[in-house]
Protein backbone atom coordinates (compact mmCIF):
# COMPACT_ATOMS: atom_id res chain seq x y z
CA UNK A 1 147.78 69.49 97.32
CA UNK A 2 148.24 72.64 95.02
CA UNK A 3 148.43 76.24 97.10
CA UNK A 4 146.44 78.91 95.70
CA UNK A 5 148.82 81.67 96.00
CA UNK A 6 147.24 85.16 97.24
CA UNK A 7 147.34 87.73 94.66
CA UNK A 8 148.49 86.03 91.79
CA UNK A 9 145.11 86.40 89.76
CA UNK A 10 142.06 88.44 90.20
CA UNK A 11 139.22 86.29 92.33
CA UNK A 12 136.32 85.36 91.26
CA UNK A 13 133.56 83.28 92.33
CA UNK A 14 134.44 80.12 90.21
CA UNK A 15 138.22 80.74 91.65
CA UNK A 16 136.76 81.33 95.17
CA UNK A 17 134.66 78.02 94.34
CA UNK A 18 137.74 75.52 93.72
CA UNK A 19 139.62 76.66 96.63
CA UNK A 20 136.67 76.05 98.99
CA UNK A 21 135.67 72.66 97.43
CA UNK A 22 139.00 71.75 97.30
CA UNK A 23 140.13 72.78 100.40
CA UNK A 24 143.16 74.44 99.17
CA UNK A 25 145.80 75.91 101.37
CA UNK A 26 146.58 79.18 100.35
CA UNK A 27 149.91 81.24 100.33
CA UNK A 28 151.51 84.48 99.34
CA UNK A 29 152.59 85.17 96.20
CA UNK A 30 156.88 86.35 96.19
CA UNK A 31 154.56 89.92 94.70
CA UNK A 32 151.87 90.10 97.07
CA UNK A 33 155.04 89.97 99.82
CA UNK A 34 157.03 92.28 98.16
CA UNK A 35 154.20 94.71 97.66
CA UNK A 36 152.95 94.48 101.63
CA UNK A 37 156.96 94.86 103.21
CA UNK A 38 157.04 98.46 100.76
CA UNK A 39 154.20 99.57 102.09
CA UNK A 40 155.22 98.82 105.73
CA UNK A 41 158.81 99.97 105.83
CA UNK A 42 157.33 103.48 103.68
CA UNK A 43 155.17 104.03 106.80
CA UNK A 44 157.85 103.11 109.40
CA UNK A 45 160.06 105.57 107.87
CA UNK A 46 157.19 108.01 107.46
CA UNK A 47 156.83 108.38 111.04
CA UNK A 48 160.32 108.89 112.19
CA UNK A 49 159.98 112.07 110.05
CA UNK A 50 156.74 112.97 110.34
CA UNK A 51 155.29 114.38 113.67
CA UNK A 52 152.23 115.45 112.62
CA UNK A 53 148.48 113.72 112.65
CA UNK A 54 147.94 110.97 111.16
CA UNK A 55 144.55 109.60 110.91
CA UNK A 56 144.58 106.14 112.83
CA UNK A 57 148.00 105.73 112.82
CA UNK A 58 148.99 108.01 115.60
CA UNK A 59 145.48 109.91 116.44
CA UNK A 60 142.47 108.04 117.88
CA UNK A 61 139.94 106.77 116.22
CA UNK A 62 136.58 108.54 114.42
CA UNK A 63 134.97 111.30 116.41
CA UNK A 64 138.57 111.11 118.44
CA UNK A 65 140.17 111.73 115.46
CA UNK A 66 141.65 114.95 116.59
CA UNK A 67 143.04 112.85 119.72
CA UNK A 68 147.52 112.93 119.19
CA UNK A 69 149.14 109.37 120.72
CA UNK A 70 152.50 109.37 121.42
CA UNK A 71 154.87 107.25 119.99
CA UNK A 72 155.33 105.35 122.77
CA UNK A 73 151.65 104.63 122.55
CA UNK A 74 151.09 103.34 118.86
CA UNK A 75 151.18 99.63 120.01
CA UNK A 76 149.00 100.23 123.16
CA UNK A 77 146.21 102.34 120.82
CA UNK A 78 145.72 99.41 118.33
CA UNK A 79 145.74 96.52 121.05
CA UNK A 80 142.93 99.07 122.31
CA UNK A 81 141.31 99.10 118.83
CA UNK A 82 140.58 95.69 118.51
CA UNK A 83 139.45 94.82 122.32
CA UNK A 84 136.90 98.05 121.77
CA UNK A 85 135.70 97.02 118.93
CA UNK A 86 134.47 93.38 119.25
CA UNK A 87 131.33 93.81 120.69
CA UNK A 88 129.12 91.87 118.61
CA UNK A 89 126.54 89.73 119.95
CA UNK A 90 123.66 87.48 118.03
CA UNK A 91 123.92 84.31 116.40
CA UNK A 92 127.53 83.01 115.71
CA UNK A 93 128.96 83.22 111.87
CA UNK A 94 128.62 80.40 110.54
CA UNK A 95 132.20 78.67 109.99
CA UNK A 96 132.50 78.70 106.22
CA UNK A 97 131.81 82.26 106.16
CA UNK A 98 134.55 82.98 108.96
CA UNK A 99 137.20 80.89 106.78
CA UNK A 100 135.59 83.49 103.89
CA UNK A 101 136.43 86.13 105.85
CA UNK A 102 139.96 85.42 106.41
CA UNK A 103 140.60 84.65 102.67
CA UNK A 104 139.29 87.84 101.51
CA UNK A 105 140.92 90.21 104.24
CA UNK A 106 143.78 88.13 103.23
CA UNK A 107 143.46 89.31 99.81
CA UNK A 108 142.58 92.75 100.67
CA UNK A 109 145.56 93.48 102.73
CA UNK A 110 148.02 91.54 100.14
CA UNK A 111 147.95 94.85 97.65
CA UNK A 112 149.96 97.24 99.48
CA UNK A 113 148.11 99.88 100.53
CA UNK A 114 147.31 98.94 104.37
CA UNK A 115 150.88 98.74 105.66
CA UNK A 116 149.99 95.77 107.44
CA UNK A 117 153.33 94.03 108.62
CA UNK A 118 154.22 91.10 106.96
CA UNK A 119 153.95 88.51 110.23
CA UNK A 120 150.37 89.70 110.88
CA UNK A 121 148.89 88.39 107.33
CA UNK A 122 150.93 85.06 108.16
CA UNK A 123 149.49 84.59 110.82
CA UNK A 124 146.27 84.85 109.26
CA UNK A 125 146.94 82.47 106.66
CA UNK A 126 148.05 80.29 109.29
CA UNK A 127 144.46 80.11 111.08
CA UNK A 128 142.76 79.76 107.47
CA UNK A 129 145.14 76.80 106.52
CA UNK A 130 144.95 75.33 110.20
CA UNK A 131 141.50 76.21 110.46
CA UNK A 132 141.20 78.13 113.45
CA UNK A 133 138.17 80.12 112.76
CA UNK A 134 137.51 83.24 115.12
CA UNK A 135 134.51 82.89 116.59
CA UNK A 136 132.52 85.81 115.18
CA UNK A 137 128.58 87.53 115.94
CA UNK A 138 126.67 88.47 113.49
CA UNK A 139 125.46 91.38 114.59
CA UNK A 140 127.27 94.60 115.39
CA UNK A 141 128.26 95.89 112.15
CA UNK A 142 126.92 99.32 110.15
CA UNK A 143 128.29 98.47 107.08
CA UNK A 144 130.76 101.63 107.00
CA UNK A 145 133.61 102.61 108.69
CA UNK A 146 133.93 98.87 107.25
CA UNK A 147 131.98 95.35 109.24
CA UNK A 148 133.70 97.02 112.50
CA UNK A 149 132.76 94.70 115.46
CA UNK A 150 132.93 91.33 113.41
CA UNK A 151 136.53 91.66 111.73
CA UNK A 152 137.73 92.74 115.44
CA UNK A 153 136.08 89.88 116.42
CA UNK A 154 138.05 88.21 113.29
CA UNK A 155 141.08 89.95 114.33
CA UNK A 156 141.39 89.66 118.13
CA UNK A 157 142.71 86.14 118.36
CA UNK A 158 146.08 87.60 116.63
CA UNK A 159 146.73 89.29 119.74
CA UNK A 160 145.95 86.39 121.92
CA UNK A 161 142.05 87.10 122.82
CA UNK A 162 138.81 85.75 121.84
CA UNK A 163 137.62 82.70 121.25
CA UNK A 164 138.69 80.15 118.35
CA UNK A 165 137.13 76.96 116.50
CA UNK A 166 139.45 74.70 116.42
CA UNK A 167 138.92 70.83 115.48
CA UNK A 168 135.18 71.32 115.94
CA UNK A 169 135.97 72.65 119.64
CA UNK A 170 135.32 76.39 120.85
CA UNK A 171 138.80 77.49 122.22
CA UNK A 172 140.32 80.29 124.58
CA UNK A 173 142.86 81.51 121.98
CA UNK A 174 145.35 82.02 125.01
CA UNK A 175 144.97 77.88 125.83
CA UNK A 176 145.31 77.34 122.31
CA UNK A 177 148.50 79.03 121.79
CA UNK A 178 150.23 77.92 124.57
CA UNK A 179 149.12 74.63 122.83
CA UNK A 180 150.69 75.37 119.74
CA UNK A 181 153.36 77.19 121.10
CA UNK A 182 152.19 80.11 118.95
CA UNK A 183 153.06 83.79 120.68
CA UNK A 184 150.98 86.50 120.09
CA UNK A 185 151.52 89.78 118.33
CA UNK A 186 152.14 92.78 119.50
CA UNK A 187 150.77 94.78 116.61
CA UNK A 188 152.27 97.88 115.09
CA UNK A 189 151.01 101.28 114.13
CA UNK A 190 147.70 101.31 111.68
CA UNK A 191 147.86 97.43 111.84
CA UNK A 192 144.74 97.43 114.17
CA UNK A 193 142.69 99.67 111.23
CA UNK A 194 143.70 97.90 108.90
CA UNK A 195 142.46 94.73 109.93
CA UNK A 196 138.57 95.97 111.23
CA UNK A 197 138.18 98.25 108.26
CA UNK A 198 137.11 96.36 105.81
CA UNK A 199 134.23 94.96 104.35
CA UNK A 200 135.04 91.43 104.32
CA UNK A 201 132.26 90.22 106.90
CA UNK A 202 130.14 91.23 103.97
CA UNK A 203 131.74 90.22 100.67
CA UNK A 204 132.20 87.15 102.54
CA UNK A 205 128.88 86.57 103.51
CA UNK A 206 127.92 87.79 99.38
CA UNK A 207 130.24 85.27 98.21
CA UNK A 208 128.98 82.41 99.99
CA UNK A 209 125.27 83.63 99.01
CA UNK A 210 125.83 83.76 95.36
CA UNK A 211 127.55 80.48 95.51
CA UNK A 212 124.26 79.09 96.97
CA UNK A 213 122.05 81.54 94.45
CA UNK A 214 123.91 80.33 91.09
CA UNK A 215 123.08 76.46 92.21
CA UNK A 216 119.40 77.44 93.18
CA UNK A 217 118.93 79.27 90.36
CA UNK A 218 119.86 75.73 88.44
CA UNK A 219 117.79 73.69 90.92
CA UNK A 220 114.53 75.95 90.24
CA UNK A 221 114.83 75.53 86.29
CA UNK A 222 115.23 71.99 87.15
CA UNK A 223 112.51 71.59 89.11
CA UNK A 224 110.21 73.20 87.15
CA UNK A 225 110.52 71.41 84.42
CA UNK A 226 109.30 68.43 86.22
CA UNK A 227 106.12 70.55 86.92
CA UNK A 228 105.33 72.10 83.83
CA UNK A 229 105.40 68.44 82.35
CA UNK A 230 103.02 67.01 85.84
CA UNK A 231 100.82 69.56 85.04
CA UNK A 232 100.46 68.92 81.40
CA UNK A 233 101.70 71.91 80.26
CA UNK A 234 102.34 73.46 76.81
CA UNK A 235 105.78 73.56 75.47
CA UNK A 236 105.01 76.37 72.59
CA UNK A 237 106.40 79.14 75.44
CA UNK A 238 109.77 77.97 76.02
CA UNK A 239 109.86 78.03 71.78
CA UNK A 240 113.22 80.33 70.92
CA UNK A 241 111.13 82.87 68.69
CA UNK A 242 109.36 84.50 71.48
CA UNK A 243 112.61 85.12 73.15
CA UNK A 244 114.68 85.91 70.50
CA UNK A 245 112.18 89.02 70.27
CA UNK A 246 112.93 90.07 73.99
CA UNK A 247 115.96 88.61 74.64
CA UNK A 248 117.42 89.14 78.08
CA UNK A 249 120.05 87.19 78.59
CA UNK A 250 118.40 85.31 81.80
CA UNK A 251 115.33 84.60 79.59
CA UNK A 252 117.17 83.38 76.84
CA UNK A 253 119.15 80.58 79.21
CA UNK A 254 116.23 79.75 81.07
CA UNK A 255 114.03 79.12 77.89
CA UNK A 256 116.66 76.99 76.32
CA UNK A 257 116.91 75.40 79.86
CA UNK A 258 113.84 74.16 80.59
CA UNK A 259 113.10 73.09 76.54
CA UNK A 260 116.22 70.86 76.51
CA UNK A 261 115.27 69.32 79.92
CA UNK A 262 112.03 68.83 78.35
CA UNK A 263 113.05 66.72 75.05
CA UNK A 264 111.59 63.92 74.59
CA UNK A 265 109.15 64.02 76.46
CA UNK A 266 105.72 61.68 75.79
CA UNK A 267 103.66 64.09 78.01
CA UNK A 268 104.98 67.95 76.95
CA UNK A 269 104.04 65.99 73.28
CA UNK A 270 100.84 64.75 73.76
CA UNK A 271 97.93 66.88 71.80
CA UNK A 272 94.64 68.02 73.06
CA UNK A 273 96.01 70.26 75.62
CA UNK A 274 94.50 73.58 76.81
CA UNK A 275 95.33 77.09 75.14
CA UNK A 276 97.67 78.66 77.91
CA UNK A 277 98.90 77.22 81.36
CA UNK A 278 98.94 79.46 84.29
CA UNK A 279 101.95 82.59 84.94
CA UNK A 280 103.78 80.52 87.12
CA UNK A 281 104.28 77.75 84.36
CA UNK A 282 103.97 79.84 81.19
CA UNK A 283 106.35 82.65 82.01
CA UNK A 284 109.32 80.23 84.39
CA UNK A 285 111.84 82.03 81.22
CA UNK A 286 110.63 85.22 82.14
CA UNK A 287 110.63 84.94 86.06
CA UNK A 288 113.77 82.83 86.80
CA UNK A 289 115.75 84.31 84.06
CA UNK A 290 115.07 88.18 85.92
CA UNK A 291 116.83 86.38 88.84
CA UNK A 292 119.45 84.65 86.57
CA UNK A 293 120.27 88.05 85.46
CA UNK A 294 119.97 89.89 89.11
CA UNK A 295 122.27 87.52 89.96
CA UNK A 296 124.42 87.75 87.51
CA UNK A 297 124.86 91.79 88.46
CA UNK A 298 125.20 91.15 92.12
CA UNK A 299 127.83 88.56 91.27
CA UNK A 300 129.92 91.54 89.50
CA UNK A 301 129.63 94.01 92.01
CA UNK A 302 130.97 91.67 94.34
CA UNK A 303 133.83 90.52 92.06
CA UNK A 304 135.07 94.36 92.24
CA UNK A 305 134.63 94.37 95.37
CA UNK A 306 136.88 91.03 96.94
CA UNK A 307 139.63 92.38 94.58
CA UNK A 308 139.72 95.88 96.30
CA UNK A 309 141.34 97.66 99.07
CA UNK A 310 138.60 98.65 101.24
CA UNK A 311 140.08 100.06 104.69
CA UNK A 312 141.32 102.92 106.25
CA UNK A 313 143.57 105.28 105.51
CA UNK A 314 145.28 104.31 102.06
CA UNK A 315 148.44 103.96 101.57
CA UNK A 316 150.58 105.08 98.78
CA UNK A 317 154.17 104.55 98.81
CA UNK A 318 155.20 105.12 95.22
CA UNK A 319 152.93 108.61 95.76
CA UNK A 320 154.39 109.39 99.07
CA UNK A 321 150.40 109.87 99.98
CA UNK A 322 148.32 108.75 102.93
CA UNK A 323 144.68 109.54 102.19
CA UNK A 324 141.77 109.35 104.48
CA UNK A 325 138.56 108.50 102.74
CA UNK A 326 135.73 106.26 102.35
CA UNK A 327 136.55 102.79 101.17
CA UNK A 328 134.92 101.03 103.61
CA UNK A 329 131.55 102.42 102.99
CA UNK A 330 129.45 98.97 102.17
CA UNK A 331 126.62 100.93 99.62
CA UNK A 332 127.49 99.11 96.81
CA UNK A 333 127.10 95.71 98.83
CA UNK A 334 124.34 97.02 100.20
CA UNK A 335 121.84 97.69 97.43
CA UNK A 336 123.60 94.55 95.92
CA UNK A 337 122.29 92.52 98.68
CA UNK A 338 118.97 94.06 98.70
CA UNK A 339 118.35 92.96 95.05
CA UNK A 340 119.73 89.56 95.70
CA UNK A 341 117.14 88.75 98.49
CA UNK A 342 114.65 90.23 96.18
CA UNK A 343 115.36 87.85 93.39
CA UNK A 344 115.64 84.80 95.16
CA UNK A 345 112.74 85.28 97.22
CA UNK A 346 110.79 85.46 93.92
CA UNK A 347 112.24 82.35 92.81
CA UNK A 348 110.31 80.91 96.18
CA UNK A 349 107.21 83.07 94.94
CA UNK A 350 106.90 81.44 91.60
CA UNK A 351 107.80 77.94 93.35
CA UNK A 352 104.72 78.07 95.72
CA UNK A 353 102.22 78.92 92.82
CA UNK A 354 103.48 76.31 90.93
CA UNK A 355 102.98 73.83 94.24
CA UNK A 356 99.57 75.43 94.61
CA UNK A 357 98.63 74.65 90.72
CA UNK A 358 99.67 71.07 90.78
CA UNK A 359 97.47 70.47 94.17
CA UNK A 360 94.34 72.10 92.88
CA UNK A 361 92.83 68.90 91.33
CA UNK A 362 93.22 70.08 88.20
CA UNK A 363 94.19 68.13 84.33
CA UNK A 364 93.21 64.65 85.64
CA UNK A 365 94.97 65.08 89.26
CA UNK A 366 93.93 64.57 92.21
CA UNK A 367 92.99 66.48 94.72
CA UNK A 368 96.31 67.35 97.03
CA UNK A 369 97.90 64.73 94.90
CA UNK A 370 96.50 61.54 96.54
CA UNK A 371 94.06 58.92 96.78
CA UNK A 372 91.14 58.80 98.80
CA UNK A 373 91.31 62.30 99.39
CA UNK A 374 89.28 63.05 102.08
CA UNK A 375 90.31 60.65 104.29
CA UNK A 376 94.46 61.59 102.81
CA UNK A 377 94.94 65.37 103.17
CA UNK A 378 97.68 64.36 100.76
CA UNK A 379 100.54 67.61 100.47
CA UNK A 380 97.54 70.07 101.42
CA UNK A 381 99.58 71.38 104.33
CA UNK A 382 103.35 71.25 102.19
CA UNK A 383 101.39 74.14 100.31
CA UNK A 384 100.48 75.75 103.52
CA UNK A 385 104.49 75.43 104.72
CA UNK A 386 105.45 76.72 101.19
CA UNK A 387 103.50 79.91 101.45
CA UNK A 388 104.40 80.60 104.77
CA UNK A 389 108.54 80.69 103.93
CA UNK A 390 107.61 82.56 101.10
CA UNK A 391 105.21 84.88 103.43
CA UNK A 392 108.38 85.38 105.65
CA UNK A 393 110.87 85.86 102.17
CA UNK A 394 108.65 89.24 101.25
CA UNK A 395 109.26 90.26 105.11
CA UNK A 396 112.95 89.83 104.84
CA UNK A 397 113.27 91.49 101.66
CA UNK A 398 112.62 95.04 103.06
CA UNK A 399 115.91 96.70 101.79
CA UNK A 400 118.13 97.47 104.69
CA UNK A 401 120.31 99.54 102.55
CA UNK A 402 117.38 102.66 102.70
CA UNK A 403 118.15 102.65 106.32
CA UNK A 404 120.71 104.86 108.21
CA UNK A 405 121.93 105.79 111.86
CA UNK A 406 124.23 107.97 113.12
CA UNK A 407 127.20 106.84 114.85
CA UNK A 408 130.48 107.64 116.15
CA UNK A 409 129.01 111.11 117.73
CA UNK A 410 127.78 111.96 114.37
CA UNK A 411 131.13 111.76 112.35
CA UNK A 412 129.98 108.67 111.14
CA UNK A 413 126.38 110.14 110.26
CA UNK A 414 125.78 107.60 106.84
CA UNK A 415 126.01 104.22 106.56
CA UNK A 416 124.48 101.27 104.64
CA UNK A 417 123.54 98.46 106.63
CA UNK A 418 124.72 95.88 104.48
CA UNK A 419 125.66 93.73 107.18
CA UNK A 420 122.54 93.27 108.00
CA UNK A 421 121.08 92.92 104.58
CA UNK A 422 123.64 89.80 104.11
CA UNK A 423 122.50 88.03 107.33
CA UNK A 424 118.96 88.20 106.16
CA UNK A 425 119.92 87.35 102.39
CA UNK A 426 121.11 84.54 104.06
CA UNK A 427 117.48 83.81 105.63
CA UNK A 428 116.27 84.23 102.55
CA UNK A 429 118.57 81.37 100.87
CA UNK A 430 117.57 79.23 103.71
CA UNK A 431 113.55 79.38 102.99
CA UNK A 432 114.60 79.41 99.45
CA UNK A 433 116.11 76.03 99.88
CA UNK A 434 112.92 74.77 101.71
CA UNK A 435 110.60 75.66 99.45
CA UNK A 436 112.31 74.02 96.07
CA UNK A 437 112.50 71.24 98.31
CA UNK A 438 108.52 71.31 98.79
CA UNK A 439 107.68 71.85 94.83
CA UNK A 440 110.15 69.13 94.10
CA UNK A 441 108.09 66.94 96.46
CA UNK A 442 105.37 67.51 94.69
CA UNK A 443 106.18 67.44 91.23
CA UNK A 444 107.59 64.61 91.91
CA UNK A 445 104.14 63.22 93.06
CA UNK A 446 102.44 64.68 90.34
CA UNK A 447 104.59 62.88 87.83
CA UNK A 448 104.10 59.91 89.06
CA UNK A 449 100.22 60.05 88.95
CA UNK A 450 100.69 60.25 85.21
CA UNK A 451 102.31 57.08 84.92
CA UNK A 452 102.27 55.40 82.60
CA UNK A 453 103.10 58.00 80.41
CA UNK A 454 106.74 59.21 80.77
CA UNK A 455 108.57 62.54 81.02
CA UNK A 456 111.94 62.92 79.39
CA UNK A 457 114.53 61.03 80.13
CA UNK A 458 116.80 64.05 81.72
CA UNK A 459 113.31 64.41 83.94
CA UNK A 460 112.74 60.68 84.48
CA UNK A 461 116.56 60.01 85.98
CA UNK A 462 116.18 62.92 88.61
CA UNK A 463 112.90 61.55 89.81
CA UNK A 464 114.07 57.69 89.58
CA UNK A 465 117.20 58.90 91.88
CA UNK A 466 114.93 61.17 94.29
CA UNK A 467 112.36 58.04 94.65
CA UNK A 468 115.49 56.40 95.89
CA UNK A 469 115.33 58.43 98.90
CA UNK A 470 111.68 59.33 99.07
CA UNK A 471 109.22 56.99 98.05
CA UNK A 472 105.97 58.05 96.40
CA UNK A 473 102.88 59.09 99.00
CA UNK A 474 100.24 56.31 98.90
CA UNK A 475 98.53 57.43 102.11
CA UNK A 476 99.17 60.21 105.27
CA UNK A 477 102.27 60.42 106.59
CA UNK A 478 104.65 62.83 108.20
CA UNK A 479 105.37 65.32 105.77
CA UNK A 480 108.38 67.37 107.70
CA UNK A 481 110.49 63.83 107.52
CA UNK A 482 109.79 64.10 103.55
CA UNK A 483 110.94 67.93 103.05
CA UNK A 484 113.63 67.27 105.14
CA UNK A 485 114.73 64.24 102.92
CA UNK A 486 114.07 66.67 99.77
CA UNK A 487 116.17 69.60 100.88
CA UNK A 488 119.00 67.00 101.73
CA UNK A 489 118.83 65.41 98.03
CA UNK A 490 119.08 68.91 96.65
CA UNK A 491 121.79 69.41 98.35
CA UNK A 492 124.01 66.30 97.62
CA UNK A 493 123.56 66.26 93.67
C-alpha cells in the first residue's frame, strides 16, 4: 500500500480524504526529519548555554510561569505536564477523530518549530499506523492555551499511561506495551508543551465535520430534487438567468444542480402548474448554495489551519529565537465552527418545510402521503420527528465562540471555546443526517403517488435503489425502522 509521507505537500481535505478512505500508513518525509532533529539539537545546545527562563522549557507552566526548574528536573516537569493535564471527562472521542488527531499533531510537529525529539513523533506514527487510538474525553478543553486536557489525554500513552483502543479492545497502555514489547519515553525538555498545545482536538474534529458537510450538502440537493418534482413544482427558478444576475458561487452550483438532476423529467414538464411553489422549493439555489458557500469558507480556514504550527513557545533555529505567543488560541476555529453549525442546521430547516409541504394534502396528494387517511396517520409523526431535530439544531447553534472564562489564575483570561463548538457541530451533523433521511422518506413516497408519470431518470434510479431497501408505505407501520433504513442508505451510496 502507498505511504503518505508527512510533510511532503500541503493537506487538504481531499488529501486528508484519500488517506482516511484508503487507510494509508503514513511516514516522514527524509525533510520533515531533517527539519524536526535541527530544531531539537538547536534547543539542546541552547540550554547548555543558556541559564536563564525559558517559558515551558525550564519554568512551569501558565500562571507558574515565573516558577525556575532545574535541570535535573526538565524530564520530571513534562512527565508532570501531561499526567496534570488529562482531566477530561464526558463522552469518549469518537475513534476516527482520535486517528485525526494524531495525523494532524503529526503534521504540526513535523515543521520544525516545536523541538519535539525525533523518537516521540515515531512513536506517534506508530499508534496511527497500528491503530492504537488514545482514549480521549470530549470535554475539558478552552480552546486556547491549545485543546489542553484532550491532546494530554492524546499524549499520555507515550509515556506509558492512559488508556488505548486497540483491536476494538480498551487497553491499559502499560499491559499493552509489555505486550508489544514497546518501552516508554522518558520525554525531554518542551516535549510535554509541545504535544498538549495544539489545536488538533479541534481541526480534527473540523476536518471530519466538513468531510460529512461537503457529502450532505450533495445529499440535500439530491434530495430535493426528488421533492420539488413530488410536489409538482416549477422548474422556471432553477433557470441560469436569474442566477447569472446574483451569482454567488453556491447559488450558481446548486441551480445547475438541481436543473440537471431534473432533465427529463415528464412531471417538472407537464403544463398547467401553479404560478410559484413555496420558499422551501422555489429558493433550494438560494438556501443550500449559502451553505455550499459557508462551507466552502470554513473549509479554508481550516486548511490554514492543519498546515500550521500551533503550540507553544516557537522555535526558530535559523533565527536563534524562542518566542512565546499565542498560536494556540482556537478563534479562528471557533467562529469557523459557529458558522458551520449555522449552515447545516439550515440545511435541516429548509428540509423539514419541504417534508411539511409534501404532507399537507396538497397538488393531488394525499393527506400524510397515504391511503385511507384517517384510519393511516401515514408520515404525520416523521414531520413531527423532523421538526423536533431541527428544534434542537437552532438550540445547538448558539455560538460558543461569544463565550469566555478565565483560567489559569487569570493569565489565561480569553479564550474561544471552540472545543466545544466542534462537539456540538458534530450534534448538529448528526440531526442533520436524520432529517435528510426523513425528507428522503417522503419524497420518496410522494413520488411514487404520482405514478404513473415519471421523474427523470437521474431521480428515478435513486428511488428504484432506495425502494430496494425500503418499500413504499401502503398502510401504518413503524416509522423509526424506516428512518433508520433511510439514514443507512444515505450513508452507503
Amino acid at each position: 500500500m502507498p505511504v503518505f509521507h508527512i510533510s511532503e505537500q500541503p493537506l487538504t481535505l481531499k488529501v486528508l480524504k484519500d488517506v482516511i478512505l484508503n487507510n494509508k500508513p503514513i511516514a516522514l518525509s527524509n525533510k520533515a526529519i531533517e527539519r524536526i532533529q535541527k530544531c531539537r539539537n538547536y534547543l539542546d545546545d541552547k540550554l547548555t548555554q543558556h541559564q536563564e527562563p525559558i517559558y515551558g522549557i525550564n519554568t512551569g507552566f501558565g500562571y507558574l510561569q515565573n516558577v525556575k526548574i532545574e535541570e535535573d528536573n526538565l524530564t520530571k516537569l513534562q512527565h508532570n505536564l501531561l499526567l496534570s493535564h488529562a482531566c477530561g471527562t464526558g463522552d469518549e472521542v469518537p475513534a476516527e477523530i482520535i486517528k485525526l488527531m494524531l495525523l494532524l499533531k503529526i503534521q504540526s510537529l513535523s515543521y520544525g518549530y516545536s523541538a519535539i525529539a525525533l523518537p516521540t513523533v515515531q512513536r506517534l506514527i506508530d499508534f496511527y499506523n497500528h491503530d492504537i487510538l488514545p482514549v480521549v474525553y470530549t470535554q475539558g478543553s478552552l480552546g486556547a492555551s491549545g485543546d489542553l486536557a484532550p491532546l494530554a489525554h492524546l499524549a499520555l500513552p507515550l509515556i506509558g499511561e492512559g488508556e488505548v483502543y486497540y483491536k476494538g479492545q480498551k487497553r491499559k497502555t502499560a499491559d499493552l506495551y509489555v505486550e508489544l514489547k514497546w518501552l516508554k519515553l522518558a520525554l525531554q525538555s518542551k516535549e510535554g508543551l509541545a504535544l498538549i498545545n495544539g489545536t488538533q482536538f479541534m481541526s480534527a474534529y473540523g476536518v471530519h465535520l466538513l468531510l460529512k458537510a461537503e457529502n450532505l450538502s450533495g445529499w440535500a440537493d439530491q434530495i430535493a430534487a426528488v421533492s420539488i418534482d413530488a410536489f409538482d413544482c416549477r422548474i422556471d427558478p432553477f433557470d441560469h438567468l436569474s442566477h447569472q444576475i446574483r451569482p454567488h458561487q453556491g447559488q450558481l452550483e446548486t441551480a445547475d444542480e438541481i436543473k440537471n438532476l431534473l432533465t427529463g423529467s415528464e412531471l417538472i414538464a407537464r403544463s398547467g402548474k401553479q404560478t410559484q411553489d413555496p420558499y422551501s422549493f422555489r429558493c433550494v439555489p438560494q438556501v443550500h448554495g449559502a451553505s455550499k458557500d459557508a462551507i466552502a469558507y470554513v473549509k479554508s480556514v481550516f486548511e490554514v489551519e492543519i498546515n500550521s504550527v500551533t503550540d507553544n513557545p516557537n522555535v526558530f533555529p535559523d533565527e536563534d529565537r524562542i518566542i512565546s505567543a499565542g498560536n494556540f488560541h482556537g478563534q479562528p476555529l471557533a467562529l469557523s465552527l459557529d458558522f458551520l453549525c449555522i449552515a447545516l442546521a439550515e440545511l435541516g430547516s429548509i428540509s423539514e418545510r419541504r417534508v411539511f409541504q409534501l404532507i399537507s394534502g396538497q397538488r393531488g396528494l394525499p393527506p400524510f402521503l397515504i391511503k385511507d387517511a384517517g384510519l393511516n396517520s401515514g408520515l404525520m409523526i416523521a414531520q413531527y420527528t423532523a421538526a423536533s431535530i431541527v428544534s434542537e439544531n437552532k438550540q445547538l447553534c448558539t455560538p460558543s465562540s461569544v463565550d469566555s472564562i478565565v483560567s489559569s489564575n487569570g493569565q489565561e483570561d480569553h479564550v474561544s471555546m471552540g472545543a466545544n463548538g466542534a462537539t456540538k457541530c458534530l450534534r448538529v451533523v448528526k440531526n442533520l443526517e436524520n432529517i435528510l433521511a426523513i425528507e428522503l422518506l417522503t419524497a420518496a413516497q410522494a413520488l411514487d403517488l404520482r405514478k404513473p408519470l415519471k421523474s427523470s431518470p437521474k431521480i428515478e434510479a435513486l428511488v428504484s435503489a432506495y425502494r430496494t431497501v425500503i418499500s413504499f408505505n401502503h398502510a401504518d407501520r413503524i416509522l423509526a425502522d424506516d428512518i433508520r433504513k433511510s439514514l443507512q442508505f444515505m450513508q452507503q451510496h
